[in-house]
N, C-alpha and C. Protein backbone atom coordinates (compact mmCIF):
# COMPACT_ATOMS: atom_id res chain seq x y z
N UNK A 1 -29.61 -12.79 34.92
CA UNK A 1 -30.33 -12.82 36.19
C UNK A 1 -31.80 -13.10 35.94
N UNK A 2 -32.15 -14.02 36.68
CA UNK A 2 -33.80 -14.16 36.81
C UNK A 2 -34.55 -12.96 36.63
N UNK A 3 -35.30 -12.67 36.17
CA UNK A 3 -36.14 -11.62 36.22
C UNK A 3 -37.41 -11.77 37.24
N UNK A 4 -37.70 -12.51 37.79
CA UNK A 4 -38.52 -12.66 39.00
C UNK A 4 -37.95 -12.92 40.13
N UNK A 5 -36.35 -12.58 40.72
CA UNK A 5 -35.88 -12.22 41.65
C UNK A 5 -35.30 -10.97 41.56
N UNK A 6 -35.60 -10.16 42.72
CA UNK A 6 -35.65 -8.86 42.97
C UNK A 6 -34.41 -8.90 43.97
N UNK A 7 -33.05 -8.31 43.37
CA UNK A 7 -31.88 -7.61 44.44
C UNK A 7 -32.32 -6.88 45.23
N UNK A 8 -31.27 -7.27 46.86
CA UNK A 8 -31.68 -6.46 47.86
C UNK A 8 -30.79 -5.24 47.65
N UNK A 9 -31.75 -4.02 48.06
CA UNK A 9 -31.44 -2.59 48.27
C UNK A 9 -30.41 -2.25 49.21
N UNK A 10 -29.69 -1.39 48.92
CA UNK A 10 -28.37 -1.22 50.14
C UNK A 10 -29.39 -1.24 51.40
N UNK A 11 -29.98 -0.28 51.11
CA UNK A 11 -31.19 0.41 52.47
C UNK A 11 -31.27 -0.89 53.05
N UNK A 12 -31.90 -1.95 52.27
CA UNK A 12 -32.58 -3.47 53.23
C UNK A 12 -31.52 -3.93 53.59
N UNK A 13 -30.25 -4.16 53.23
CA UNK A 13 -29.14 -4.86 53.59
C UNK A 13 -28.81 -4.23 54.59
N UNK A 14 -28.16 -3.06 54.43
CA UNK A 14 -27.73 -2.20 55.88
C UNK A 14 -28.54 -2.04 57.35
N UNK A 15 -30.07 -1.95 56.81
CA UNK A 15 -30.88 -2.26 57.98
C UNK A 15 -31.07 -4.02 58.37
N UNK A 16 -30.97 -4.82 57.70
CA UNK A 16 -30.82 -6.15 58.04
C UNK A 16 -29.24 -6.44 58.88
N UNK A 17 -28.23 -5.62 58.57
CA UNK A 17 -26.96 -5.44 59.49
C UNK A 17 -27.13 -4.94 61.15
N UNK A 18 -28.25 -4.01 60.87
CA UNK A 18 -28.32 -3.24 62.03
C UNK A 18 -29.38 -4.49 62.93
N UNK A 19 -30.45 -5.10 62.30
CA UNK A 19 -30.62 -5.74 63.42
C UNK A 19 -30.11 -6.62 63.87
N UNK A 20 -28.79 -7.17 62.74
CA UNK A 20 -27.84 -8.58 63.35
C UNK A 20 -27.25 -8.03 64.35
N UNK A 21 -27.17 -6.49 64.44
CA UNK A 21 -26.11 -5.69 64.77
C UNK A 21 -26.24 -5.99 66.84
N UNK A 22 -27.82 -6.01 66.62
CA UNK A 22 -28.56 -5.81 68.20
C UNK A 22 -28.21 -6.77 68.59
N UNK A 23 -28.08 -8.47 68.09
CA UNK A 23 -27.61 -9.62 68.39
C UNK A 23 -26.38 -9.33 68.55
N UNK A 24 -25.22 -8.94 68.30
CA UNK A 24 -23.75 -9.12 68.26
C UNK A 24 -23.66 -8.36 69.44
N UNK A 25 -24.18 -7.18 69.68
CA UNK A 25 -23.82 -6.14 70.62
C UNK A 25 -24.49 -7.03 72.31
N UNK A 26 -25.96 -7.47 72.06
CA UNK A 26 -26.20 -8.30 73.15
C UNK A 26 -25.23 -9.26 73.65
N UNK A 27 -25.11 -10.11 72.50
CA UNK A 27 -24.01 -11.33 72.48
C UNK A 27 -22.27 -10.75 73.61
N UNK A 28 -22.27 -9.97 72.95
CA UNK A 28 -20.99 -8.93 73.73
C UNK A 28 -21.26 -8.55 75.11
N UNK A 29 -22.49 -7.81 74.86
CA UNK A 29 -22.58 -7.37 76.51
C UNK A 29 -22.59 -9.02 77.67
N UNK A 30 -23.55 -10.01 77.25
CA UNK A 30 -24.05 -10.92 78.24
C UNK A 30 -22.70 -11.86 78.33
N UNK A 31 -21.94 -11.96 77.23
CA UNK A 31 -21.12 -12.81 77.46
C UNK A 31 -19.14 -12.35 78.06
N UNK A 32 -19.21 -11.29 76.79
CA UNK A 32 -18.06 -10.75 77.60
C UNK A 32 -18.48 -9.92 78.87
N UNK A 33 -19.25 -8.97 78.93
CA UNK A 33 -19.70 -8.39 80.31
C UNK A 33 -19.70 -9.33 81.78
N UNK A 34 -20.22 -10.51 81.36
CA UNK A 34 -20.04 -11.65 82.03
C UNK A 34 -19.21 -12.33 82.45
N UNK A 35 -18.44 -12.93 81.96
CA UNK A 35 -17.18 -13.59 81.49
C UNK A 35 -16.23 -12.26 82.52
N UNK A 36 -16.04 -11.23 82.13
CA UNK A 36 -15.34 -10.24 82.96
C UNK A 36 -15.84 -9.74 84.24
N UNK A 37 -16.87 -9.45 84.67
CA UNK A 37 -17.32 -9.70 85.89
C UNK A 37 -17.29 -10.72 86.71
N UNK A 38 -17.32 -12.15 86.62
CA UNK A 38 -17.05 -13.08 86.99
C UNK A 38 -15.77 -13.63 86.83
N UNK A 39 -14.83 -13.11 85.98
CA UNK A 39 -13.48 -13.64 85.71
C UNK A 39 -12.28 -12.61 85.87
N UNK A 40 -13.07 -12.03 86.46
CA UNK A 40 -12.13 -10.67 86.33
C UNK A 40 -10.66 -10.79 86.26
N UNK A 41 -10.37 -11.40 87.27
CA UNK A 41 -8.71 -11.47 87.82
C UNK A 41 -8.74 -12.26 86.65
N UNK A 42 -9.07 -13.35 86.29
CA UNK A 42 -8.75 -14.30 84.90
C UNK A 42 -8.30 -13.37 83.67
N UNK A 43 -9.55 -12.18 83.51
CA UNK A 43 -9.42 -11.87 82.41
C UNK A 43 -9.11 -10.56 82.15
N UNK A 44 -8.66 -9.90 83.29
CA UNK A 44 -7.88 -8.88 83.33
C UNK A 44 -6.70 -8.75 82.36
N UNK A 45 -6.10 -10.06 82.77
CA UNK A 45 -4.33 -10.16 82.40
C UNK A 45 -4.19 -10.26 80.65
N UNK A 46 -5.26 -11.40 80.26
CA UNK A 46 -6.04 -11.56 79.28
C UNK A 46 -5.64 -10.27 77.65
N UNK A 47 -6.70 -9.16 78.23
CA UNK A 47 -6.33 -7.81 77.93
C UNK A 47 -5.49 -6.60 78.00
N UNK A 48 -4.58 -7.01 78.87
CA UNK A 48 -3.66 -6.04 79.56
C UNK A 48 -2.23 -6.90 79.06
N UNK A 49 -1.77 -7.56 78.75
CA UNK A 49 -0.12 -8.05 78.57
C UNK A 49 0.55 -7.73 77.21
N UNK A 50 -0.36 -8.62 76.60
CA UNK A 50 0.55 -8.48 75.18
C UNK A 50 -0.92 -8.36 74.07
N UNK A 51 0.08 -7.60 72.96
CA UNK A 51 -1.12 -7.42 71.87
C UNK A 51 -1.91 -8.18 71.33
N UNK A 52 -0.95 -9.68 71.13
CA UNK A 52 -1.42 -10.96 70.17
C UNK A 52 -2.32 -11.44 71.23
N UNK A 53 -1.95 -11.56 72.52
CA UNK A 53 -2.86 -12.63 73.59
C UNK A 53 -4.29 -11.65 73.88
N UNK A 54 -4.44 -10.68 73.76
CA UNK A 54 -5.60 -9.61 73.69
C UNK A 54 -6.10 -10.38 72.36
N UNK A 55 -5.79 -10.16 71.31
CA UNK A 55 -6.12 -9.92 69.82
C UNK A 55 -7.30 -11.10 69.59
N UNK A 56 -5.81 -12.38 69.79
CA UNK A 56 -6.16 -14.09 70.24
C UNK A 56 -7.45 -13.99 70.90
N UNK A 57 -7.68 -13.44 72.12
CA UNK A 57 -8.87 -13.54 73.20
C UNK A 57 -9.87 -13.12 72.38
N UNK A 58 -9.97 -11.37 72.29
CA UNK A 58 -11.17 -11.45 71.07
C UNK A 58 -11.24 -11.66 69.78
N UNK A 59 -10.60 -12.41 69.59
CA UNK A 59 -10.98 -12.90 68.59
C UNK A 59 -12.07 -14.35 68.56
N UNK A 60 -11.42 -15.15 69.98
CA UNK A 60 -12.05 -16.42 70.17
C UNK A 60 -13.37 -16.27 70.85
N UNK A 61 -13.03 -15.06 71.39
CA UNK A 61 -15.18 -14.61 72.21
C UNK A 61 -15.64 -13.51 71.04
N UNK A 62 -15.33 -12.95 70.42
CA UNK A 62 -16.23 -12.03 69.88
C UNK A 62 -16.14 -12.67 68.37
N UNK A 63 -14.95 -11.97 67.27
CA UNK A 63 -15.02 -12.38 66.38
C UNK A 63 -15.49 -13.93 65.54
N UNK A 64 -15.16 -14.80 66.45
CA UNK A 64 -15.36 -16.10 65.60
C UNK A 64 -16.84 -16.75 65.84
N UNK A 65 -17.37 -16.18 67.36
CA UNK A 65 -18.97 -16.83 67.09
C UNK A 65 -19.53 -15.80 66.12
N UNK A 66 -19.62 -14.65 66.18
CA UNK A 66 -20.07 -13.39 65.40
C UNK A 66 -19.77 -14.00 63.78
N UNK A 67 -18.96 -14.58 63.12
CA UNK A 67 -18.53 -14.85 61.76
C UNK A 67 -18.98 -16.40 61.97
N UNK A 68 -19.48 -17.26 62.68
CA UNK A 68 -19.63 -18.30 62.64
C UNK A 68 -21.30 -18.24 62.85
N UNK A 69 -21.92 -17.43 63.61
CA UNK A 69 -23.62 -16.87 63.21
C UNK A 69 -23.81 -16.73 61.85
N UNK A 70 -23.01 -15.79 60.97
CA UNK A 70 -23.16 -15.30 59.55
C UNK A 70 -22.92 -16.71 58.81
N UNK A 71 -21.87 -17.26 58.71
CA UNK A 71 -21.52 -18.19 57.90
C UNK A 71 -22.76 -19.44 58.02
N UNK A 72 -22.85 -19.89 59.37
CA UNK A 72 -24.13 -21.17 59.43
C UNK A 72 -25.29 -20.34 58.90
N UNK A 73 -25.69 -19.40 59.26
CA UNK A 73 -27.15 -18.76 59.21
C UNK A 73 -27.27 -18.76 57.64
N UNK A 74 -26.45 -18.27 56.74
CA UNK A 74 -26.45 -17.85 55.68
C UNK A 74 -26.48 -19.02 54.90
N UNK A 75 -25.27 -20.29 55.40
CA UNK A 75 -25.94 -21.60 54.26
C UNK A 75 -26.78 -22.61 54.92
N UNK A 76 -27.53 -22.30 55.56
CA UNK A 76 -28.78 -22.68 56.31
C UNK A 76 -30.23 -22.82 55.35
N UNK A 77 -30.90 -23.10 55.27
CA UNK A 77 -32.53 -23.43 54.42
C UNK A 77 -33.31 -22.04 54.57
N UNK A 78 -32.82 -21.43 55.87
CA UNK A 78 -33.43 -20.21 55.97
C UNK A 78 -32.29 -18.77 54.91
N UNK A 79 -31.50 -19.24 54.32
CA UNK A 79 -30.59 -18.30 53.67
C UNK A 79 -30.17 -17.14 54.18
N UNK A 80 -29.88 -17.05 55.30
CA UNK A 80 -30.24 -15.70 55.86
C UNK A 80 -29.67 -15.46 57.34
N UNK A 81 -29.09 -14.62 58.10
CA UNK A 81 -29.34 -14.37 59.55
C UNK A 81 -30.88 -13.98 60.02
N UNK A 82 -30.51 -13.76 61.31
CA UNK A 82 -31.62 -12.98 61.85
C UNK A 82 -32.51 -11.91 61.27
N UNK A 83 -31.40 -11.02 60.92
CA UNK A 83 -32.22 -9.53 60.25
C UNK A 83 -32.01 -9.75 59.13
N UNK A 84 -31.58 -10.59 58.04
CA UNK A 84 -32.07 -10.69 56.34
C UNK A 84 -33.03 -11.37 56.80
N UNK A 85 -33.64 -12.33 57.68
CA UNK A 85 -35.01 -12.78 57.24
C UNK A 85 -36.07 -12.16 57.74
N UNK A 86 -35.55 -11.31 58.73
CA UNK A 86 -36.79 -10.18 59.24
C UNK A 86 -37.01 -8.99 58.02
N UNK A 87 -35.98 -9.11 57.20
CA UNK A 87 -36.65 -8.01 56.24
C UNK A 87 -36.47 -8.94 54.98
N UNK A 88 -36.59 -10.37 54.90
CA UNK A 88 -36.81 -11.36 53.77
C UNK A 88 -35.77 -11.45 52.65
N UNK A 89 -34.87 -10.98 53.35
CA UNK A 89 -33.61 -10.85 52.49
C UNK A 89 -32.99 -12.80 52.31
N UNK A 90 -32.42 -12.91 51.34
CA UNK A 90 -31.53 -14.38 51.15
C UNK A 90 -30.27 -14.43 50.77
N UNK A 91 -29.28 -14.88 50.62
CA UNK A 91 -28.18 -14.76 50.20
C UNK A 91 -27.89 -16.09 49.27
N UNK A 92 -27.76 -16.00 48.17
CA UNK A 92 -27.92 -16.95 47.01
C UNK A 92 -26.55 -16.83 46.03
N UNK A 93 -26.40 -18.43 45.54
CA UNK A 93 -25.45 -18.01 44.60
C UNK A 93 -25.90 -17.33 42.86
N UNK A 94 -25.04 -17.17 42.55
CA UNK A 94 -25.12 -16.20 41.10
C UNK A 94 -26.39 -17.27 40.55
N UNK A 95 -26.93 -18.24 40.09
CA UNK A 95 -27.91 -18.96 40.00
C UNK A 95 -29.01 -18.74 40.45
N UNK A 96 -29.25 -18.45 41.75
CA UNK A 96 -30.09 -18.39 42.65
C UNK A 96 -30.06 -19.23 43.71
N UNK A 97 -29.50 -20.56 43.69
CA UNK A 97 -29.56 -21.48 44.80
C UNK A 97 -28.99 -21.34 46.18
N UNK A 98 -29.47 -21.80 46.97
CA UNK A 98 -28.90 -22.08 48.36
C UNK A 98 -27.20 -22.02 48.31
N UNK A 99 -26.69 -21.48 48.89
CA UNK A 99 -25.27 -21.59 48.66
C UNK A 99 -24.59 -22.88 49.77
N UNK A 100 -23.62 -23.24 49.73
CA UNK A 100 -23.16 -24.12 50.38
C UNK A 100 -22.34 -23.92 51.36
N UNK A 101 -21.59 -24.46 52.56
CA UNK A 101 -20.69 -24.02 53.55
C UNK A 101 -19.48 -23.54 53.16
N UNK A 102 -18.81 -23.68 51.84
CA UNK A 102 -17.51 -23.84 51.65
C UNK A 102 -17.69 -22.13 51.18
N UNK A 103 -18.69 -21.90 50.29
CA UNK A 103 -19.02 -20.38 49.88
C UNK A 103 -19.78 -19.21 50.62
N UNK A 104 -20.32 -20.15 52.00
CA UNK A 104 -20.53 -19.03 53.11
C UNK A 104 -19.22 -18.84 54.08
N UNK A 105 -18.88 -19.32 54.29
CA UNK A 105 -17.32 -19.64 54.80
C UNK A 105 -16.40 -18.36 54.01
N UNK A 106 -15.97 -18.45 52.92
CA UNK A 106 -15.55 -17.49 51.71
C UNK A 106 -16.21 -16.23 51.78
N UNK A 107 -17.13 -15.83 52.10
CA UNK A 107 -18.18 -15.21 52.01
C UNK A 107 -17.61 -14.00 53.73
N UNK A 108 -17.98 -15.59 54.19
CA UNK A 108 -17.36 -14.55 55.51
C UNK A 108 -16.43 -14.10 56.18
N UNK A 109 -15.14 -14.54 55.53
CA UNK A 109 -13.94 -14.24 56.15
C UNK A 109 -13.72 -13.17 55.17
N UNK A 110 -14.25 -12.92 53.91
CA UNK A 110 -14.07 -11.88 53.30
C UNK A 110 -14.77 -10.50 53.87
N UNK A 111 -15.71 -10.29 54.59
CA UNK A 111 -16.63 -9.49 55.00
C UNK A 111 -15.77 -9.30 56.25
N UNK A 112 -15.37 -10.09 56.98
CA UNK A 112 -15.03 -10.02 58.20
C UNK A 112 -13.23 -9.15 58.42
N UNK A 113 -12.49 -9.34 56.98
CA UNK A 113 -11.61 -9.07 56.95
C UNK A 113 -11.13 -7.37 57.46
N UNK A 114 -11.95 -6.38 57.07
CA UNK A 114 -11.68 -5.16 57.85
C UNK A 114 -11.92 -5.07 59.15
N UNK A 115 -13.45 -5.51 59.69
CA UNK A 115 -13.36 -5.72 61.16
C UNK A 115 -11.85 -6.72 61.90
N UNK A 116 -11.51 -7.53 61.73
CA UNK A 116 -10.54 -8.08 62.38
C UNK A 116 -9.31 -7.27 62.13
N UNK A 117 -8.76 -6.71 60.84
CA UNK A 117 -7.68 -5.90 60.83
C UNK A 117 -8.06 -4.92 61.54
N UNK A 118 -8.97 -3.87 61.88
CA UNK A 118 -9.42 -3.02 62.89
C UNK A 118 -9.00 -3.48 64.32
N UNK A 119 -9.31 -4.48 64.97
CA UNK A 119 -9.05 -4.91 66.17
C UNK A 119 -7.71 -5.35 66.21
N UNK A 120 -6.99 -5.87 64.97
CA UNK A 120 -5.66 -6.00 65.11
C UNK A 120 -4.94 -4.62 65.68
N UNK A 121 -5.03 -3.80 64.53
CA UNK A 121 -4.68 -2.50 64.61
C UNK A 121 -4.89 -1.68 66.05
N UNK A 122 -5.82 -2.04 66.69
CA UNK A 122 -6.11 -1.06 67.67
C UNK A 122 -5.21 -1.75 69.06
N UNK A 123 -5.59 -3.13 68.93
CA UNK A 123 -4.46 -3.89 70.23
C UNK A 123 -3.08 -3.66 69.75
N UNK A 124 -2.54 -3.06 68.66
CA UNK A 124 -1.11 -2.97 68.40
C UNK A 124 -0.93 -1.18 69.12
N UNK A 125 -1.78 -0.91 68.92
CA UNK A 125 -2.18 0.82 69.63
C UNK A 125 -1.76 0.72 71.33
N UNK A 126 -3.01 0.27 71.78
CA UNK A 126 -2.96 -0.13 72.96
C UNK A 126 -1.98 -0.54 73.35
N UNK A 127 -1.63 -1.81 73.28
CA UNK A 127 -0.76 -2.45 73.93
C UNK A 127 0.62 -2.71 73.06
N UNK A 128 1.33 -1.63 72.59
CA UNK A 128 2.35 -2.02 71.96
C UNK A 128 3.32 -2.95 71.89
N UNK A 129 3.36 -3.55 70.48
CA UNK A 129 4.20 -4.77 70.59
C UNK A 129 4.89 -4.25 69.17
N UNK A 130 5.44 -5.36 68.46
CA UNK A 130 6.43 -5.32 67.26
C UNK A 130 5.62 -4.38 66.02
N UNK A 131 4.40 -4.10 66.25
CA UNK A 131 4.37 -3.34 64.93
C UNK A 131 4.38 -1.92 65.02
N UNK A 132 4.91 -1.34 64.60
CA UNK A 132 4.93 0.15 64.58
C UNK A 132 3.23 1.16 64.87
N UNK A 133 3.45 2.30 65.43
CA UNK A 133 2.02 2.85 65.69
C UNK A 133 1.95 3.12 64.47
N UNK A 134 2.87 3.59 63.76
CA UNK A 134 2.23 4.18 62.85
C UNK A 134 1.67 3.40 61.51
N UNK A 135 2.49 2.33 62.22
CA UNK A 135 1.69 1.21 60.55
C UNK A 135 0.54 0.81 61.07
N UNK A 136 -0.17 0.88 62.55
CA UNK A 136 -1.18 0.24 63.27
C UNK A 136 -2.58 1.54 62.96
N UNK A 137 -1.82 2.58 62.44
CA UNK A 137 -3.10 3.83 62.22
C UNK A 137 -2.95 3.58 60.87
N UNK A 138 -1.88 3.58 59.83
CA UNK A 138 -2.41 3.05 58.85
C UNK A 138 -3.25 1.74 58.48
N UNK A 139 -2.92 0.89 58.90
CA UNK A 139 -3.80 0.03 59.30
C UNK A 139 -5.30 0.12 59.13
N UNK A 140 -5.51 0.82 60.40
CA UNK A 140 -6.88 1.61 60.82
C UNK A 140 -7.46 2.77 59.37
N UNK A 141 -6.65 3.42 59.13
CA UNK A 141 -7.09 4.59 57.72
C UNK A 141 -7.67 3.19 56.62
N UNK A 142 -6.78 2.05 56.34
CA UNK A 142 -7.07 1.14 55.14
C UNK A 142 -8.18 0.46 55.57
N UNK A 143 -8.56 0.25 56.49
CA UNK A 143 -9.67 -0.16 57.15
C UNK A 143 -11.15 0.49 57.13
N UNK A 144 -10.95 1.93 56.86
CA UNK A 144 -12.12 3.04 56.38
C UNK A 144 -12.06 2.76 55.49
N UNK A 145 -11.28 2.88 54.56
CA UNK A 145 -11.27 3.13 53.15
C UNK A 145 -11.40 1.64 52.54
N UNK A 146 -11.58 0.21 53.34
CA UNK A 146 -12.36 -1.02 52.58
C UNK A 146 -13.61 -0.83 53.07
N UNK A 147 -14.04 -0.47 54.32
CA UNK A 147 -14.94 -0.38 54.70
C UNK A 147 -16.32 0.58 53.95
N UNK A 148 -15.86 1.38 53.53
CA UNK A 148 -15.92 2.87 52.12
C UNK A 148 -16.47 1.83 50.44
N UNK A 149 -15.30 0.81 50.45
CA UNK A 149 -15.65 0.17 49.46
C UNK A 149 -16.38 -0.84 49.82
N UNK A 150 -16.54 -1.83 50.49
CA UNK A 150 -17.31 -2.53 50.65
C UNK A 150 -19.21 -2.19 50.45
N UNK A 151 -18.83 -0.82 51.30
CA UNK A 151 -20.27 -0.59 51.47
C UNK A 151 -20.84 0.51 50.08
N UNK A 152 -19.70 1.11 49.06
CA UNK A 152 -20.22 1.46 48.26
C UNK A 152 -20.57 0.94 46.31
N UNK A 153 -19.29 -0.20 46.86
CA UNK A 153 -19.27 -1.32 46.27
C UNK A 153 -20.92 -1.49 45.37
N UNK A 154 -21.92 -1.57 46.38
CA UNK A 154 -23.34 -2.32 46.08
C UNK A 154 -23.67 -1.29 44.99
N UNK A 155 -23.83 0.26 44.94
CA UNK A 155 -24.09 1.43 44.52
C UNK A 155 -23.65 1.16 42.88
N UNK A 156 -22.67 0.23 42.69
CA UNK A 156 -22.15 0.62 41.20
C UNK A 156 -22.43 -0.06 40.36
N UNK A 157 -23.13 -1.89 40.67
CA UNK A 157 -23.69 -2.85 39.70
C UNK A 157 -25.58 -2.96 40.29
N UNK A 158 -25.93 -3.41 39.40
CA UNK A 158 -27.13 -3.47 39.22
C UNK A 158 -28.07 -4.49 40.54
N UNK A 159 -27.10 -5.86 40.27
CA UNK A 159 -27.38 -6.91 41.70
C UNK A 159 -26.68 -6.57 43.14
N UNK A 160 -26.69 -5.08 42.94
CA UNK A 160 -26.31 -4.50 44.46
C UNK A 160 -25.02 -5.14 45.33
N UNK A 161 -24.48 -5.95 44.70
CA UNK A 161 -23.40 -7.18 44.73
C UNK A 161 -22.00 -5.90 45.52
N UNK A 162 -21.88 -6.66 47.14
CA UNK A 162 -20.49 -5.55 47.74
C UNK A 162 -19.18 -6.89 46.95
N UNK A 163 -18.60 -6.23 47.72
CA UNK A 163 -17.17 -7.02 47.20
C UNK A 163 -17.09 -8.09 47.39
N UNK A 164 -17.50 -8.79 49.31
CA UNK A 164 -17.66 -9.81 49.57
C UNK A 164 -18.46 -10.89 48.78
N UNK A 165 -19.49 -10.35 48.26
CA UNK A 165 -20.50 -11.42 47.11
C UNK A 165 -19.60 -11.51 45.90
N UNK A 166 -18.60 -10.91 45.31
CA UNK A 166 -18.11 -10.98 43.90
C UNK A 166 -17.10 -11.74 44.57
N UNK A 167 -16.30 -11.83 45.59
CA UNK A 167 -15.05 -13.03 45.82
C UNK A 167 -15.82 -13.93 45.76
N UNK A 168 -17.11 -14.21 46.77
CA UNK A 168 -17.63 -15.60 47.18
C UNK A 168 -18.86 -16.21 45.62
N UNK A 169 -18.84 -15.22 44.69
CA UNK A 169 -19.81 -15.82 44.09
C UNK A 169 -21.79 -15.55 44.60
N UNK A 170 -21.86 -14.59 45.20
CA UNK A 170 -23.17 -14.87 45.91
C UNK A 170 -23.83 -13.44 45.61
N UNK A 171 -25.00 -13.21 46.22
CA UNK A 171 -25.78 -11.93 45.84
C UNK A 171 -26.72 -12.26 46.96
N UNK A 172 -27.37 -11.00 47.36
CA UNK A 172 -28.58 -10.99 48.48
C UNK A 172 -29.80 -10.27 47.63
N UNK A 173 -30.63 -11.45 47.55
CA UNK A 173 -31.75 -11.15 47.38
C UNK A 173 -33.06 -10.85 48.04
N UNK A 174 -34.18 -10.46 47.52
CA UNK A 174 -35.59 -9.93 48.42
C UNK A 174 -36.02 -11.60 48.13
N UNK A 175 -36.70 -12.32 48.84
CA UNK A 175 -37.68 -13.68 49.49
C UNK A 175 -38.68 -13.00 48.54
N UNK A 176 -39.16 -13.67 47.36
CA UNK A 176 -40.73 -13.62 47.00
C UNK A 176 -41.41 -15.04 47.11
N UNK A 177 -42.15 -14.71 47.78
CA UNK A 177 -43.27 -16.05 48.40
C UNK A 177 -44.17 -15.91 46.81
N UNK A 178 -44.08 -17.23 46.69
CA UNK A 178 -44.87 -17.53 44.97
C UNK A 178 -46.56 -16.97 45.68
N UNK A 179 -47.21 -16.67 44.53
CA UNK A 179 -48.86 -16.46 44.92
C UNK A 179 -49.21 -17.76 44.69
N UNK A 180 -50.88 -17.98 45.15
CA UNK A 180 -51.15 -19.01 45.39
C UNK A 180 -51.27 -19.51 43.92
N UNK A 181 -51.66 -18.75 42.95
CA UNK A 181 -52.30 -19.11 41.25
C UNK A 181 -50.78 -19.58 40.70
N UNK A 182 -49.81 -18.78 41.21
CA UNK A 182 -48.17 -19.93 40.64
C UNK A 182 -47.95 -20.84 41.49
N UNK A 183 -48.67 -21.08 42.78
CA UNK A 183 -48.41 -22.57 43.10
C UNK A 183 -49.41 -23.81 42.63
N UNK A 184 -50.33 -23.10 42.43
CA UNK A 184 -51.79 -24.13 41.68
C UNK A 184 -51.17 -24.39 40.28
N UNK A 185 -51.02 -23.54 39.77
CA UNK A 185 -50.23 -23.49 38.27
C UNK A 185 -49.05 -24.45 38.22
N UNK A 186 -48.00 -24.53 39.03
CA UNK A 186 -46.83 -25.33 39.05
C UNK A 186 -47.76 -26.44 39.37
N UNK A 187 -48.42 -26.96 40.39
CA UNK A 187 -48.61 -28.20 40.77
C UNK A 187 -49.60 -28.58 39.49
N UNK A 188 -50.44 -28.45 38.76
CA UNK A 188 -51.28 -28.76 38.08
C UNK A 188 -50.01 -29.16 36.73
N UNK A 189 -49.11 -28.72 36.33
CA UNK A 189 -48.38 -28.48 35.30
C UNK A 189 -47.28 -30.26 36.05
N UNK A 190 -47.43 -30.51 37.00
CA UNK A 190 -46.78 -31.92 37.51
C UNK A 190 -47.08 -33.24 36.95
């Protein structure tokens, strides 16, 4: 590892979650709040019939713009969502470089994987269909317990690296803006 890039701290990561967090939760209120107030009778039935056609629905309004924010944002020039760049966080491959779509992509369906089994699990609750309740709370228990690892995951290697960065290859780092004497220095050295 570079020694002049500095791994992000669980602390910065988790608080960089929490402010993506204010976007997702807005995103939810204005659009599904919306969408159901205005569609009501539409989207009543929507949520109420069967487990998969619930599941299907949020998945196509909540889950996939929510994992499709992370994935563009992250192999974007800005490296980052919203709240890694408010607290200067980047998401880089093992190198350091910009990562590419195919490994933010990877990146995020791996991260995303307990949240969506969660919502699986809970519309199999709700609205019972072919899977058993009780495999739908286990479900839900295996869902703490990645969720447990994911987030303690960072705690045990040095590049703070959760699980999702060791499938995809990537690490979140702290943004150091060069000083001005290493940019005079690099350009003079041209």
């Amino acid at each position: 590892m570079d020694e002049t890039v500095r791994c992000a701290s669980l602390k910065r990561r988790i608080l960089a979650f929490l402010l993506d967090y204010f976007i997702i939760a807005a995103y939810g209120l204005i659009v599904i709040g919306t969408l159901s107030a205005l569609l009501h009778s539409f989207f009543r039935p929507l949520f109420a019939g069967s487990a998969a056609i619930a599941e299907l629905t949020g998945f196509l309004l909540m889950t996939l713009p929510v994992a499709l924010y992370f994935l563009i944002c992250e192999c974007a020039p800005w490296q980052g969502t919203w709240g890694k760049r408010r607290l200067a966080l980047q998401v880089v491959d093992r190198c350091g470089r910009r990562i590419g779509p195919v490994r933010s992509a990877v990146r995020t369906v791996a991260k995303f994987i307990p949240w969506e089994t969660a919502h699986f699990a809970v519309w199999q609750i709700l609205l019972p269909g072919p899977v058993p309740e009780r495999t739908a709370v286990t479900l839900l228990i295996l869902v703490h317990i990645m969720a447990a690892i994911y987030l303690f995951s960072q705690l045990t290697n040095r590049e703070r690296r959760s699980v999702y960065d060791w499938i995809a290859g990537t690490r979140v780092i702290v943004r150091i803006s060069p000083s001005r004497d290493t940019v005079n220095f690099l350009a003079e050295r041209r």
